[in-house]
Protein backbone atom coordinates (compact mmCIF):
# COMPACT_ATOMS: atom_id res chain seq x y z
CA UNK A 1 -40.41 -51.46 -3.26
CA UNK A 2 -39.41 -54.56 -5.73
CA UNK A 3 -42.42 -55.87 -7.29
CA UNK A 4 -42.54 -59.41 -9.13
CA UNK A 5 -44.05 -60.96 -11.58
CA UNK A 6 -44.95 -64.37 -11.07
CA UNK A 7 -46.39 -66.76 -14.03
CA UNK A 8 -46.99 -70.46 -13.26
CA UNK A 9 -48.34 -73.75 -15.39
CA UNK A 10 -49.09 -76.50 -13.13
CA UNK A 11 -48.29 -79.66 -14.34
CA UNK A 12 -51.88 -81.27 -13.74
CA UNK A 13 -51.78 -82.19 -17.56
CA UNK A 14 -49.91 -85.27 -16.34
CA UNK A 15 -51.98 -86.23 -14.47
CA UNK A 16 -55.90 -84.86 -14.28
CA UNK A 17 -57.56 -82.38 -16.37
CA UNK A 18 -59.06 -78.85 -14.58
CA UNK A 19 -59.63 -75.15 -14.99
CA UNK A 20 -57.61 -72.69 -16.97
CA UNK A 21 -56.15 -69.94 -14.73
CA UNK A 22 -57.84 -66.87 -16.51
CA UNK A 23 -55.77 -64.84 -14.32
CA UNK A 24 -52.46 -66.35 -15.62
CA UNK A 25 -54.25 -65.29 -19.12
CA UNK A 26 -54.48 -61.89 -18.20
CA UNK A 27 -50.93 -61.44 -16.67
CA UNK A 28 -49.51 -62.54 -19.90
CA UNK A 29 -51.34 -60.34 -21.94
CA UNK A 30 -50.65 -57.45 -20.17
CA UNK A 31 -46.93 -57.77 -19.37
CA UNK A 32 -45.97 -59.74 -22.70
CA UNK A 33 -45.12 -62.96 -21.54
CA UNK A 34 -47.13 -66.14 -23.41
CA UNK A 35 -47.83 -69.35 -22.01
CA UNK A 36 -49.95 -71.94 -22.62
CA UNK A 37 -52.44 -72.24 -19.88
CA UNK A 38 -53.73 -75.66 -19.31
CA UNK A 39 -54.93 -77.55 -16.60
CA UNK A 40 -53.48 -77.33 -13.32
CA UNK A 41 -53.33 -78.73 -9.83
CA UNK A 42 -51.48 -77.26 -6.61
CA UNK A 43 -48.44 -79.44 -6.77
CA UNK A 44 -45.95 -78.45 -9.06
CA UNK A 45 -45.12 -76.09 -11.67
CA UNK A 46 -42.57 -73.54 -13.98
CA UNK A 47 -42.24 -70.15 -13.21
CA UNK A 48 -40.75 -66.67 -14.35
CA UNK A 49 -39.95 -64.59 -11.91
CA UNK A 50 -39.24 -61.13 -12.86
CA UNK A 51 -37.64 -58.66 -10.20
CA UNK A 52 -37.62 -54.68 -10.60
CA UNK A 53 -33.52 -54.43 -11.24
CA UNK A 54 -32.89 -57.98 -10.87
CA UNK A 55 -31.65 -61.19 -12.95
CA UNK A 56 -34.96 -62.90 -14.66
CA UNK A 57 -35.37 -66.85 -13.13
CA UNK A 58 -36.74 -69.70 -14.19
CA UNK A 59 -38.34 -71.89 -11.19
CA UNK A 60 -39.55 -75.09 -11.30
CA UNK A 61 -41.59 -75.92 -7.47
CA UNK A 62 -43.70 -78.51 -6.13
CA UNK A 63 -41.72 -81.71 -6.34
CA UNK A 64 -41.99 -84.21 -3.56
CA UNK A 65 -40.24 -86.83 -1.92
CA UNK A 66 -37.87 -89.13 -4.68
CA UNK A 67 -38.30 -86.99 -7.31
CA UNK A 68 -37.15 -83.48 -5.45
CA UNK A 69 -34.47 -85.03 -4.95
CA UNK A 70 -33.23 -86.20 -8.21
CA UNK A 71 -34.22 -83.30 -9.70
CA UNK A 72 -31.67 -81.65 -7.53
CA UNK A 73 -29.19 -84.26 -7.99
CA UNK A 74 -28.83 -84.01 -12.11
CA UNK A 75 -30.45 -80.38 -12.59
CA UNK A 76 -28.79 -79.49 -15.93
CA UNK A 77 -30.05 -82.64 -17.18
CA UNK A 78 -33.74 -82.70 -16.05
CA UNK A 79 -34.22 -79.14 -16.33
CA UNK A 80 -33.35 -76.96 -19.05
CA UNK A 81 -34.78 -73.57 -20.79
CA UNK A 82 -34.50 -72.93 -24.50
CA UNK A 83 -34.69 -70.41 -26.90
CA UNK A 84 -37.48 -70.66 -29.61
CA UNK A 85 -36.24 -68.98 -33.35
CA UNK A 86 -38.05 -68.78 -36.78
CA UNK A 87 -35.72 -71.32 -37.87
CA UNK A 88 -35.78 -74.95 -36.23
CA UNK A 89 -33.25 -76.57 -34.95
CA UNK A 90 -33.26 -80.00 -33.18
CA UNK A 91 -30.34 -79.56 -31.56
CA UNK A 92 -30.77 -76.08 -30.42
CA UNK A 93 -28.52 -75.91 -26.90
CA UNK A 94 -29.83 -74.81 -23.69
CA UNK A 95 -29.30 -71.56 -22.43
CA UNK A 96 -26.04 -71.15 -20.05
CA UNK A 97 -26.70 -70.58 -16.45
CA UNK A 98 -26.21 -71.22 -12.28
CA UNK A 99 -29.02 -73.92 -10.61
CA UNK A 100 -29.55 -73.55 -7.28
CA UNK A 101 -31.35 -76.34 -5.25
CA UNK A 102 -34.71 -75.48 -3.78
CA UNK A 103 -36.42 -78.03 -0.81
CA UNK A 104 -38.99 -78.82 -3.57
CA UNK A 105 -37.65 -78.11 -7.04
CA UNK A 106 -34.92 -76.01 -8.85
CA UNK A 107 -34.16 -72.43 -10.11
CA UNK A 108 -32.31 -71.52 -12.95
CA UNK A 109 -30.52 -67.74 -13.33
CA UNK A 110 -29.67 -67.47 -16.81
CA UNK A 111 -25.87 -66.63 -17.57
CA UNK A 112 -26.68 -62.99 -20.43
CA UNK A 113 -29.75 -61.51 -19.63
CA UNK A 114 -32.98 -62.43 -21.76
CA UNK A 115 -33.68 -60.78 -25.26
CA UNK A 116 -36.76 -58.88 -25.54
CA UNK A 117 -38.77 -59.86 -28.40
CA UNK A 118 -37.01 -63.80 -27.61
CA UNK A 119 -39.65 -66.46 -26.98
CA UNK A 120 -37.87 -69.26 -24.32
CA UNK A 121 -39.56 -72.82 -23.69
CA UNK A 122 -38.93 -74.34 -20.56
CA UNK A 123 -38.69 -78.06 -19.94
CA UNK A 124 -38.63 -80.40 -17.44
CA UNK A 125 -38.19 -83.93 -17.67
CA UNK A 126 -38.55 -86.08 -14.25
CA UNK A 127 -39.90 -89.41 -13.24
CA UNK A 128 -43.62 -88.34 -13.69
CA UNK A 129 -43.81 -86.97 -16.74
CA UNK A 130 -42.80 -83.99 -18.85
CA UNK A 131 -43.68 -80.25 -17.85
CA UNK A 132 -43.14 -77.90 -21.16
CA UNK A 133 -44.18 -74.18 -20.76
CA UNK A 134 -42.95 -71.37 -23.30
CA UNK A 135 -42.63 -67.79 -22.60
CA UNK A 136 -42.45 -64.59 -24.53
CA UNK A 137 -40.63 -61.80 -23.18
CA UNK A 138 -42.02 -58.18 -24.59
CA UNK A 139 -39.92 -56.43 -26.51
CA UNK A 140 -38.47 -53.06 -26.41
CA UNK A 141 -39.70 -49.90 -27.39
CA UNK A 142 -39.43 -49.19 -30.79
CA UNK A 143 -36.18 -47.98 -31.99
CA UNK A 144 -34.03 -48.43 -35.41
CA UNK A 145 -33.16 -51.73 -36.71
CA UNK A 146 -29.59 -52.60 -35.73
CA UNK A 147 -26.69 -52.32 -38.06
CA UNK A 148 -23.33 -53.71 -37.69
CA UNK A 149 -21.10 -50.82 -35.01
CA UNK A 150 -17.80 -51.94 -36.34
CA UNK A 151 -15.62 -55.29 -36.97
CA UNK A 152 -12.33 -55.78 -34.94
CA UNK A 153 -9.64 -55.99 -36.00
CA UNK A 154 -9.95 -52.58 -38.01
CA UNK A 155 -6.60 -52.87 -40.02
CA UNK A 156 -6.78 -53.30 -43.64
CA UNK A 157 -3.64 -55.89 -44.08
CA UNK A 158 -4.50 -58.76 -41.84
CA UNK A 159 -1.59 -61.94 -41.09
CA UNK A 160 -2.23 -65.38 -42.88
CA UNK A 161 -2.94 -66.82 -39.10
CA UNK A 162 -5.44 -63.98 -38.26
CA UNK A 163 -7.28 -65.94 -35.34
CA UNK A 164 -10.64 -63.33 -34.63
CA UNK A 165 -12.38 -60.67 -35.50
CA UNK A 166 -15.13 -58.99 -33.41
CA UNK A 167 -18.39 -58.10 -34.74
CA UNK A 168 -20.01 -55.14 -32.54
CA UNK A 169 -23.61 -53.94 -33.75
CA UNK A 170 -25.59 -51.20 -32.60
CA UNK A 171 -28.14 -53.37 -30.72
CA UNK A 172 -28.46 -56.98 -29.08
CA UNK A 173 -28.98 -59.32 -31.64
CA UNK A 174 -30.93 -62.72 -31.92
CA UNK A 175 -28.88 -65.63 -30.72
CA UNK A 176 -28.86 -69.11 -31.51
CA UNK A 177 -28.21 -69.49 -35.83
CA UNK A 178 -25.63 -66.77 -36.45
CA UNK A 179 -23.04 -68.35 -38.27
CA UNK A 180 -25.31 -68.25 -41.32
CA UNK A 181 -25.31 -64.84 -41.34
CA UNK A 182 -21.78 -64.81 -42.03
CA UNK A 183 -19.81 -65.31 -45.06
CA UNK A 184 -15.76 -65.20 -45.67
CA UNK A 185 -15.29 -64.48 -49.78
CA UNK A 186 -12.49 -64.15 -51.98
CA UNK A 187 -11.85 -61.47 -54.62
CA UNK A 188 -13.85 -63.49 -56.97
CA UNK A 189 -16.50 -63.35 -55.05
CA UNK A 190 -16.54 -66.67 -54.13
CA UNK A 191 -17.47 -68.45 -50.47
CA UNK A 192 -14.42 -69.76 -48.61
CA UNK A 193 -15.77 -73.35 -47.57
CA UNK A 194 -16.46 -73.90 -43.76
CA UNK A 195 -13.75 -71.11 -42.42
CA UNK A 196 -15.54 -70.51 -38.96
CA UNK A 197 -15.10 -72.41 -35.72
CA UNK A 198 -19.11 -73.36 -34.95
CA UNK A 199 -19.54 -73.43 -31.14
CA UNK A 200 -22.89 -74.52 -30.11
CA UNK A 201 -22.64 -71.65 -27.68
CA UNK A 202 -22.47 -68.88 -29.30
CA UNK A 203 -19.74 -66.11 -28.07
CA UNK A 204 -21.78 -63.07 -27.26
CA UNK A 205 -20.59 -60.62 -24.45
CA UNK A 206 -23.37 -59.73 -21.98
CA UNK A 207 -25.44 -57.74 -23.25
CA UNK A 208 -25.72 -59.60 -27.06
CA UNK A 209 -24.20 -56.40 -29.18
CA UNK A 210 -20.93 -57.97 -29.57
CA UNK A 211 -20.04 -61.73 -31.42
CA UNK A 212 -16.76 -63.09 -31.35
CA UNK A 213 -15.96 -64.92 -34.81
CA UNK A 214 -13.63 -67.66 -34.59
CA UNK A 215 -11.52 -68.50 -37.41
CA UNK A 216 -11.10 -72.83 -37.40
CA UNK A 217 -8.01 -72.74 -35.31
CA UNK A 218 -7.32 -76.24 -36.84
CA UNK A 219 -6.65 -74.28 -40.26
CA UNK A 220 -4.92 -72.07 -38.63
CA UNK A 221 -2.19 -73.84 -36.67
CA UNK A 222 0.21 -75.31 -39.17
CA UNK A 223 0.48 -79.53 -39.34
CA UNK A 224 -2.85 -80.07 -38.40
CA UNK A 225 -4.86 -82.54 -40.48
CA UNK A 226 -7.86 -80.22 -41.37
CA UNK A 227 -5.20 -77.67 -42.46
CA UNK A 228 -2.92 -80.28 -44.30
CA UNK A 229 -6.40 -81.52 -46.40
CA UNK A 230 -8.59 -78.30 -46.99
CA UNK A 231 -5.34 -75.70 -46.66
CA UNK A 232 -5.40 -72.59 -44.51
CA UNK A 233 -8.13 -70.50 -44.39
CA UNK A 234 -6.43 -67.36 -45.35
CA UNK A 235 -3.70 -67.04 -48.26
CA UNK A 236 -0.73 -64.72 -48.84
CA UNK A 237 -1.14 -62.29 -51.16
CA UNK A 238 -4.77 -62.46 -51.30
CA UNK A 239 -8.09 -60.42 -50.78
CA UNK A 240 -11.33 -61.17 -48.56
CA UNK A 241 -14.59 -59.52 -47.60
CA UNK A 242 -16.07 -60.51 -44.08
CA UNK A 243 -19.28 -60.07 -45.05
CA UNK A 244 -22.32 -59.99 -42.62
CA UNK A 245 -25.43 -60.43 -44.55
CA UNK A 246 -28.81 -58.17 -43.80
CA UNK A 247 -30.93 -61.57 -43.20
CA UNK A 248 -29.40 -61.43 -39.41
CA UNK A 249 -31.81 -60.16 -37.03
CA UNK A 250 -32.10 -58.28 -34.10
CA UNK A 251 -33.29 -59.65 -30.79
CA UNK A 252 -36.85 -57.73 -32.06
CA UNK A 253 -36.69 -60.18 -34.44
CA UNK A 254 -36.07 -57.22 -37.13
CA UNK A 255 -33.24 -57.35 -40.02
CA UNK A 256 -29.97 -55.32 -40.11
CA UNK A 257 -30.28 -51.91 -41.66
CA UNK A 258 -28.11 -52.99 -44.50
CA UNK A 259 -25.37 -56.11 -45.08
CA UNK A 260 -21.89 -55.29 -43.83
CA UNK A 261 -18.25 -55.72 -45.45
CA UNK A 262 -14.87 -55.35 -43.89
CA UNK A 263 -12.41 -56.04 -46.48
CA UNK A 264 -8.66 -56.73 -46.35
CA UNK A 265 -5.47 -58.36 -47.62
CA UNK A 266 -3.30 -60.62 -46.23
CA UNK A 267 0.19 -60.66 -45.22
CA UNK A 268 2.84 -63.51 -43.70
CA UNK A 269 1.75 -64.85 -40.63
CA UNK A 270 2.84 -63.33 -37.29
CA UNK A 271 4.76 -65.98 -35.74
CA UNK A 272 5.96 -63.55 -32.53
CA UNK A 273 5.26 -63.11 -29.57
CA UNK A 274 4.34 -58.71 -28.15
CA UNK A 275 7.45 -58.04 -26.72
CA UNK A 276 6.32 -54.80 -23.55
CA UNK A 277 10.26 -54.25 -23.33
CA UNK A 278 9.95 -52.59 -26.67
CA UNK A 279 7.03 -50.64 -26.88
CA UNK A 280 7.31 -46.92 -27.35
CA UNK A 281 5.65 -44.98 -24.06
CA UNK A 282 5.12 -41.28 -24.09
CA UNK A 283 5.06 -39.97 -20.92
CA UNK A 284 2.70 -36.80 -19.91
CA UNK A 285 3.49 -33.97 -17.81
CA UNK A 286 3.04 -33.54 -14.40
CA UNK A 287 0.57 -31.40 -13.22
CA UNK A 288 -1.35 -32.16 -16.45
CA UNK A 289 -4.37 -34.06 -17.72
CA UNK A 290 -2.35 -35.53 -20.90
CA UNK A 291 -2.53 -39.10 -22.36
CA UNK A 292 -0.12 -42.15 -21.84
CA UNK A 293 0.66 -43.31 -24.88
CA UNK A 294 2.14 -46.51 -25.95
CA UNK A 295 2.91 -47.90 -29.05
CA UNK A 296 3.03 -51.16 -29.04
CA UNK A 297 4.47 -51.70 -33.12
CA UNK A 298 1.88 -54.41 -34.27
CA UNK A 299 -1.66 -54.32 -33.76
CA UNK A 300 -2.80 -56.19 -30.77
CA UNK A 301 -6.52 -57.89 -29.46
CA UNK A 302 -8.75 -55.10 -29.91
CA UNK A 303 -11.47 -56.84 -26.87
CA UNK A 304 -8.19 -58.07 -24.57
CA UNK A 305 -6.72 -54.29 -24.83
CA UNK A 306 -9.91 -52.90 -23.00
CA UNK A 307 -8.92 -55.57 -20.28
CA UNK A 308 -5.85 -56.61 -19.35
CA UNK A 309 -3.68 -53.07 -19.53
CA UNK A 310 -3.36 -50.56 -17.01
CA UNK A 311 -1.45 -48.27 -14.98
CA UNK A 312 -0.50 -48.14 -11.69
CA UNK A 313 1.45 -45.92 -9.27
CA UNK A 314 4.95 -46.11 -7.58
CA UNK A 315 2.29 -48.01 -4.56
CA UNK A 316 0.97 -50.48 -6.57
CA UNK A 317 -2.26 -48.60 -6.39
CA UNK A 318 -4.22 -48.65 -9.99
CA UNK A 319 -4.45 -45.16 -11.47
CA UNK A 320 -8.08 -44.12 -12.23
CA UNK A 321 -8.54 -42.72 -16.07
CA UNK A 322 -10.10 -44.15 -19.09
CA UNK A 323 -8.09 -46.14 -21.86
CA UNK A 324 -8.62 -46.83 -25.48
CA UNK A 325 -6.89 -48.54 -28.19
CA UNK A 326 -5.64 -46.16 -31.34
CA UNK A 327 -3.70 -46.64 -34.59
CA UNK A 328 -5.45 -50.07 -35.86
CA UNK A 329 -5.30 -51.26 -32.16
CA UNK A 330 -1.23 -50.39 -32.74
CA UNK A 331 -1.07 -48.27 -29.51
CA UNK A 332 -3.01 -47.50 -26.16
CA UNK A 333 -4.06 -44.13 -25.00
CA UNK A 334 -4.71 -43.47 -21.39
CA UNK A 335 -5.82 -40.68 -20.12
CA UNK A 336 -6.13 -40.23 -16.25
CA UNK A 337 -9.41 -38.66 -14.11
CA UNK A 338 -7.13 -36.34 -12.42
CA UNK A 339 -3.76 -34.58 -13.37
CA UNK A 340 -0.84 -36.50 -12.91
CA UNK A 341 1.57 -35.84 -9.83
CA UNK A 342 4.99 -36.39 -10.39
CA UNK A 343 6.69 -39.58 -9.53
CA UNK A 344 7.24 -43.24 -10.89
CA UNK A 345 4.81 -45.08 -12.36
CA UNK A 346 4.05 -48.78 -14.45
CA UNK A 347 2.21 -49.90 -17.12
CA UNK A 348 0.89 -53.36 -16.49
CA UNK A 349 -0.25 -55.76 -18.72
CA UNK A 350 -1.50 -59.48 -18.31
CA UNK A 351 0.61 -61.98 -20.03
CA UNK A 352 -2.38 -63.42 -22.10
CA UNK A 353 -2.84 -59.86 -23.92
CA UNK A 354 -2.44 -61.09 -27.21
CA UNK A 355 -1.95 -59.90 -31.02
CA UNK A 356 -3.89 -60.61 -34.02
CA UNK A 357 -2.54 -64.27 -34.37
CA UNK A 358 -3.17 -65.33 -31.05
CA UNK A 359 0.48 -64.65 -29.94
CA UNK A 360 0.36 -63.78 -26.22
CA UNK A 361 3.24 -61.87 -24.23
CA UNK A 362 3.74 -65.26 -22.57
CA UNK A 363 3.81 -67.79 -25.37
CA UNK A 364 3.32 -68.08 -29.31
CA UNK A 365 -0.34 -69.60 -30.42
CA UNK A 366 1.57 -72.85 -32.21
CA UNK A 367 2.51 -75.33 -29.81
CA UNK A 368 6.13 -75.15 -30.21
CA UNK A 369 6.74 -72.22 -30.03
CA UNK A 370 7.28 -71.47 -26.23
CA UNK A 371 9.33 -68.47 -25.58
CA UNK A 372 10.35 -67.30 -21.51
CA UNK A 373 8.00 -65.39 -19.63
CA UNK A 374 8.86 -61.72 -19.92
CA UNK A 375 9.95 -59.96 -16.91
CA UNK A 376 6.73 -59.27 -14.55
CA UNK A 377 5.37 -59.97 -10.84
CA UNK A 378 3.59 -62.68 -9.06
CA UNK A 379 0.11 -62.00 -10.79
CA UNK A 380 1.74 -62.78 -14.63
CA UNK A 381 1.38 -59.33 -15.11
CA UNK A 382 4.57 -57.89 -17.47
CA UNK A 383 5.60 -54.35 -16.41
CA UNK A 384 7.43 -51.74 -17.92
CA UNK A 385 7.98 -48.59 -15.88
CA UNK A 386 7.88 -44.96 -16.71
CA UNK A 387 8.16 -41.40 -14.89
CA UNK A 388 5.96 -38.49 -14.72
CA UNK A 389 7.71 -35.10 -14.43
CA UNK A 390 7.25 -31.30 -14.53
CA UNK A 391 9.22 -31.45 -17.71
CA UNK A 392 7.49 -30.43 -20.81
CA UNK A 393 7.56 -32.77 -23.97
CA UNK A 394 6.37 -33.39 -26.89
CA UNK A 395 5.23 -36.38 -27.98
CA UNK A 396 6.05 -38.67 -31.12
């Protein structure tokens, strides 16, 4: 049976004063979430609603007539739910997420689940007044402090017009400030001024363990104006250190383990496009349990690999088996659930797969530099086909 969890503030502090809800008290301080408790009255209120096994929501209930109604009309702009760091910011963005209209109010499903440890402040702002309630949400069991997993890409020798780089760690980490964790440095030593793109949305996958790092694109591309003035953010012939400094906390609210470095040197900028016609494919044996592997000659999108390449049989049906990028992200091993029978078979791959430079197989990352879609299907998926025999090979 799904139980709930149901905390609620009643707006009567906008209007007349009353009891505190001891019982509201209590909840909170045995299942970790905080609110203010304050004077209440039957009409309205904010809620957290917490399913066994399902999405946390934030509900706002009891408006009437008018103000239901506008309330459902601009939702993202009347109500919104925050997170609440050590650090304040004024312009701290609202968290991501679906509304759905309710006869007398609104609910809000946040987008990434919340962090435990995170305190959230929800507010709404309507015709009568403003309703503000915060929220704590208990954190985990005790386990180590996170440390950084890895950074993507792994290679040492990076092009001028690298575009990413994907910072996985151990654990989900607080959200909201992370760019000041990070710092790009030369071999002096010295900070590389502004080098990051700074999205007011942060881009974390799902579960907060993973931060994609945006190099400013507009120092990237060449005859832009902020690359014209400042210069790219990357030189030839240089060194850097990605460095991700041990002040960056956890979503416990904990600091890293230790600071992190990738370092690397840079090369001429990759100004091609993958080309699937000319990667290397060794086929397995039938009858056997060994790898595809493709080599691809250039390192490709280490987060993009995991997605948009597969394998599929001479029916178009997708071949089950696990894949994982190799070699600096320079080739692709999969290797299937069962043995392979003999017959034809195709390695697909999305056109937007893309290398290091933001090169996809469809089209180059500057704006002139459109090339013809490669050969491929209705989907803009690029093929290349290979066959699975009883012969035995070795592969190279």
């Amino acid at each position: 049976m799904e139980s709930q969890l149901v905390i609620v503030l009643k707006p009567g502090i906008l209007r007349r004063p009353g009891r505190a809800s001891w019982a509201a008290v209590l909840l909170a301080l045995v299942f970790g979430f905080a609110a203010t408790v304050k004077a209440v009255e039957p009409e309205a209120g904010i809620s957290l609603i917490v399913g066994n096994g399902g999405s946390p929501v934030f509900e706002l209930r009891g408006l009437r007539g008018q103000e239901a109604a506008a309330a459902n009309d601009a939702a993202d702009a009347l109500f919104a739910v925050y997170t609440i760091a050590e650090t304040a910011s004024a312009n701290r963005p609202a968290l991501a997420g679906e509304y759905t209209k309710l006869p007398d109010g609104l609910r809000f499903t946040p987008r990434f689940p919340l962090e435990p440890g995170m305190r959230y402040r929800a507010v709404y702002k309507g015709a009568g007044g403003t309703l503000e309630k915060q929220f704590a949400v208990a954190p985990r069991a005790d386990t180590p402090p996170a440390r950084v997993r890895a950074i993507y890409p792994s290679a040492k020798i990076l092009p001028q017009n690298q575009l990413k780089f994907y910072v996985h760690f151990t654990a989900p980490m607080s959200r909201g400030d992370a760019y000041r964790h990070f710092a790009l440095l030369d071999a002096s030593g010295a900070a590389v001024d502004l080098p990051f793109l700074e999205l007011s949305e942060e881009l974390w996958n799902p579960a907060g363990d993973r931060l994609t790092l945006l190099l400013d694109p507009a120092r990237v591309k060449r005859d832009l104006k902020p690359r014209n003035e400042s210069g790219p953010v990357l030189e030839i012939g240089k060194r850097y250190s990605l460095v991700v400094g041990r002040d960056f906390r956890d979503a416990q609210g904990r600091p890293l383990n230790a600071e992190f470095r990738k370092d690397f040197a840079v090369a001429a900028p990759d100004e091609t496009c993958p080309r699937p016609a000319a990667w290397r494919l060794s086929a397995p044996t039938a009858g056997t349990r060994q790898p595809l592997v493709v080599r691809f000659g250039e390192p490709l999108d280490h987060a993009l690999l995991a997605r948009w390449i597969w394998v599929e049989d001479a029916a178009g049906q997708e071949v089950l088996g696990n894949g994982s990028s190799g070699d600096e992200e320079s080739s692709w091993n999969f290797l299937p659930k069962e043995p392979w029978p003999p017959g034809q078979y195709k390695l697909k791959t999305d056109k937007r797969l893309e290398d290091l430079a933001g090169n996809s197989i469809a089209r180059k990352f500057e704006l002139d530099g459109r090339r013809a879609m490669p050969a491929g299907d209705e989907n803009g998926a690029a093929t290349v086909e290979f066959a699975v025999d009883g012969l035995s090979r070795r592969q190279n």
